[in-house]
N, C-alpha and C. Protein backbone atom coordinates (compact mmCIF):
# COMPACT_ATOMS: atom_id res chain seq x y z
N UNK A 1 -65.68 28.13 43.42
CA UNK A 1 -66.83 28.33 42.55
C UNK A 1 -67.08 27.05 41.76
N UNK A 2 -68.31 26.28 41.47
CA UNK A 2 -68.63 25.46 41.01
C UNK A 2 -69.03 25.89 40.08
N UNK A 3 -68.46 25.54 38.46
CA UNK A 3 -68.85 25.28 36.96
C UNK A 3 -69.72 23.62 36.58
N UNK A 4 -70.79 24.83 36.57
CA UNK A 4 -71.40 23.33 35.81
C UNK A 4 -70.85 22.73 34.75
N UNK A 5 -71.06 21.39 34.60
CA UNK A 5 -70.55 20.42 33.34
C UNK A 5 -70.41 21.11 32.16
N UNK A 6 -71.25 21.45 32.01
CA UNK A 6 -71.51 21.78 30.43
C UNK A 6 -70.77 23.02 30.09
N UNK A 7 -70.46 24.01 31.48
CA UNK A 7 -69.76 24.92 30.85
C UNK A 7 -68.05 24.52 30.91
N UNK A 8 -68.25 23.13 31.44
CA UNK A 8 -66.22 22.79 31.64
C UNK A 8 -65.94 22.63 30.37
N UNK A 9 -66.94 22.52 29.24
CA UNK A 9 -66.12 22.12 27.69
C UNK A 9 -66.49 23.19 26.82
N UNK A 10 -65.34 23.24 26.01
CA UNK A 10 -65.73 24.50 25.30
C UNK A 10 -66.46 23.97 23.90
N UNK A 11 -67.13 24.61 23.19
CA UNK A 11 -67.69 24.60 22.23
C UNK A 11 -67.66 25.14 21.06
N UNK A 12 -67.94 25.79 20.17
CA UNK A 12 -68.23 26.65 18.87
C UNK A 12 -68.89 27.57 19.00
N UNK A 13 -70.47 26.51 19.93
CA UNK A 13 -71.66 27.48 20.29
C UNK A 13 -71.73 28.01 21.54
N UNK A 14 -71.00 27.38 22.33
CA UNK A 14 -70.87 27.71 23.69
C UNK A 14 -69.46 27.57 23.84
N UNK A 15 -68.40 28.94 24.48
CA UNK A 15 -67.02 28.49 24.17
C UNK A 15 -67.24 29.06 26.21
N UNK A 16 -65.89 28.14 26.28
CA UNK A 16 -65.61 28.50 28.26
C UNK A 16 -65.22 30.08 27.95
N UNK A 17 -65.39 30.58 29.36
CA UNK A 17 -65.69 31.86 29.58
C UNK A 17 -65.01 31.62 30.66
N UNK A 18 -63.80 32.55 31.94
CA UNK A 18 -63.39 32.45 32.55
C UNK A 18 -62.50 33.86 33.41
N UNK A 19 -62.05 33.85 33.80
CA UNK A 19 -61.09 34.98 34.36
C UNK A 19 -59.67 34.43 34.37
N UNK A 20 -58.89 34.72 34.67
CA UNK A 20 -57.51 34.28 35.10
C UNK A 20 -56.62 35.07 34.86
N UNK A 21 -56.06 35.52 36.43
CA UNK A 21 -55.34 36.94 36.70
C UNK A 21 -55.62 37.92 36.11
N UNK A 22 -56.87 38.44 36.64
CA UNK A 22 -57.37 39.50 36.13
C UNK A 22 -57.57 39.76 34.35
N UNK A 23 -57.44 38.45 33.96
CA UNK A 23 -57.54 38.34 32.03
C UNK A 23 -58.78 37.60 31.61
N UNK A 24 -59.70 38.26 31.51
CA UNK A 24 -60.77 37.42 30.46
C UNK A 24 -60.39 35.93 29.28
N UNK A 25 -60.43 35.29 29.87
CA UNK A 25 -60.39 34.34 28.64
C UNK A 25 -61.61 33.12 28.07
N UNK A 26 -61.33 33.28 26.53
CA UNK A 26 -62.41 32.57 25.97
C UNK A 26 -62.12 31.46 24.94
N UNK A 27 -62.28 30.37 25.73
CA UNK A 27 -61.76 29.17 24.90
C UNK A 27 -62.71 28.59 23.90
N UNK A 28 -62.36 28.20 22.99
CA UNK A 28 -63.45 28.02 22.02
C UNK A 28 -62.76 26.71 20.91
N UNK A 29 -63.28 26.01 20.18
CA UNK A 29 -62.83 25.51 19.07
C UNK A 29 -62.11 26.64 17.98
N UNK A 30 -60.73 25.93 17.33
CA UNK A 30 -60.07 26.64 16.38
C UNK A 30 -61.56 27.28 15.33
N UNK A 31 -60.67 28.81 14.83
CA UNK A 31 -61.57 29.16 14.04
C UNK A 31 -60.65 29.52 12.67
N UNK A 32 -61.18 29.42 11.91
CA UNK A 32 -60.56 28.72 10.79
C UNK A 32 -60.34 30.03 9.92
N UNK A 33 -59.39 30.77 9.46
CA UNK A 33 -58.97 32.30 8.55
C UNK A 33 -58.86 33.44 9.68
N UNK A 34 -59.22 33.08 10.77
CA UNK A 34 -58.56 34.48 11.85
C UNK A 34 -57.36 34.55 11.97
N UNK A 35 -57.01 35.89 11.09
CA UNK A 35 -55.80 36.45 11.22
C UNK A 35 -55.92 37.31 12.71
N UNK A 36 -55.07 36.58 13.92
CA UNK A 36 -55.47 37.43 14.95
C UNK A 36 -54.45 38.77 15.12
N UNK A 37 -53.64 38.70 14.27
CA UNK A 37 -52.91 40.57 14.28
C UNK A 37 -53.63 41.37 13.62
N UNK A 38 -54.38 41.11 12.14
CA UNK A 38 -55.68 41.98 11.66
C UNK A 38 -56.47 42.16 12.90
N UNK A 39 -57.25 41.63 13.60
CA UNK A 39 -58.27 41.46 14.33
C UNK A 39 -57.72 42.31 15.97
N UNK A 40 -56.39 42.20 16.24
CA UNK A 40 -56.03 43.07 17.27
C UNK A 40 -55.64 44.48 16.66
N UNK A 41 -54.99 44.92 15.34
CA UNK A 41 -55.26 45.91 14.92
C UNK A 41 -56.25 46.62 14.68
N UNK A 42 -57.30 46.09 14.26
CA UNK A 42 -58.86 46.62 14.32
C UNK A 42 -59.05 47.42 15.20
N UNK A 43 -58.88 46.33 16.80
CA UNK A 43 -59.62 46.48 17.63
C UNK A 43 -58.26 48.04 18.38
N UNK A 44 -57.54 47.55 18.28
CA UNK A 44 -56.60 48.98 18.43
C UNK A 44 -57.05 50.00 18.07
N UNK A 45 -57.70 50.78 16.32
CA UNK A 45 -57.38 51.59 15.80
C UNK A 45 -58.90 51.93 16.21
N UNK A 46 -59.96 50.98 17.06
CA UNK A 46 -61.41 51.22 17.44
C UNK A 46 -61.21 51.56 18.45
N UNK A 47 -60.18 51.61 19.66
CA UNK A 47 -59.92 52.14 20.54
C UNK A 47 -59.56 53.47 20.00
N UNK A 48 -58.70 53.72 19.72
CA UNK A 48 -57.93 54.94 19.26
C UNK A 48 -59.41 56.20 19.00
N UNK A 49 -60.05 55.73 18.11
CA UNK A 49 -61.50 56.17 17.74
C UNK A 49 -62.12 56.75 18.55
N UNK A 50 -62.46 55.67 19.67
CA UNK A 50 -63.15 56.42 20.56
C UNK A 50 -62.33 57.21 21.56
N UNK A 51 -61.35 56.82 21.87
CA UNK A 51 -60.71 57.72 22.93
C UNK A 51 -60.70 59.39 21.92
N UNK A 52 -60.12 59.25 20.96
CA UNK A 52 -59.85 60.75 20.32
C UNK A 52 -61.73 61.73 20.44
N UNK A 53 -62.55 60.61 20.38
CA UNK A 53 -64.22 61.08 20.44
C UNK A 53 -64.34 61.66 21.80
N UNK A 54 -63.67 61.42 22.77
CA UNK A 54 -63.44 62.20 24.23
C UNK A 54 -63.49 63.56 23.76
């Protein structure tokens, strides 16, 4: 698969976007106060949410 230029560098405004082994990944410039265990707890207890909404 050919990536154009612009998407080989990551950005702020445009961060790479990719797959790898079946894992979404999104490279981006550091972001500056992300606590990423707050931010995976969130996203945990927003799962939890909707599954119990089943």
């Amino acid at each position: 698969m050919n990536i154009p230029p612009q998407l080989q560098k990551s950005t702020l405004e445009l961060p790479k976007v990719y797959r790898k082994e079946g894992i979404l990944v999104i490279e981006t410039e550091p972001i500056e106060n992300l606590d990423i265990n707050a931010l995976i707890n969130e996203l945990r207890e927003e799962r939890i949410r909707e599954q119990m909404a089943w």
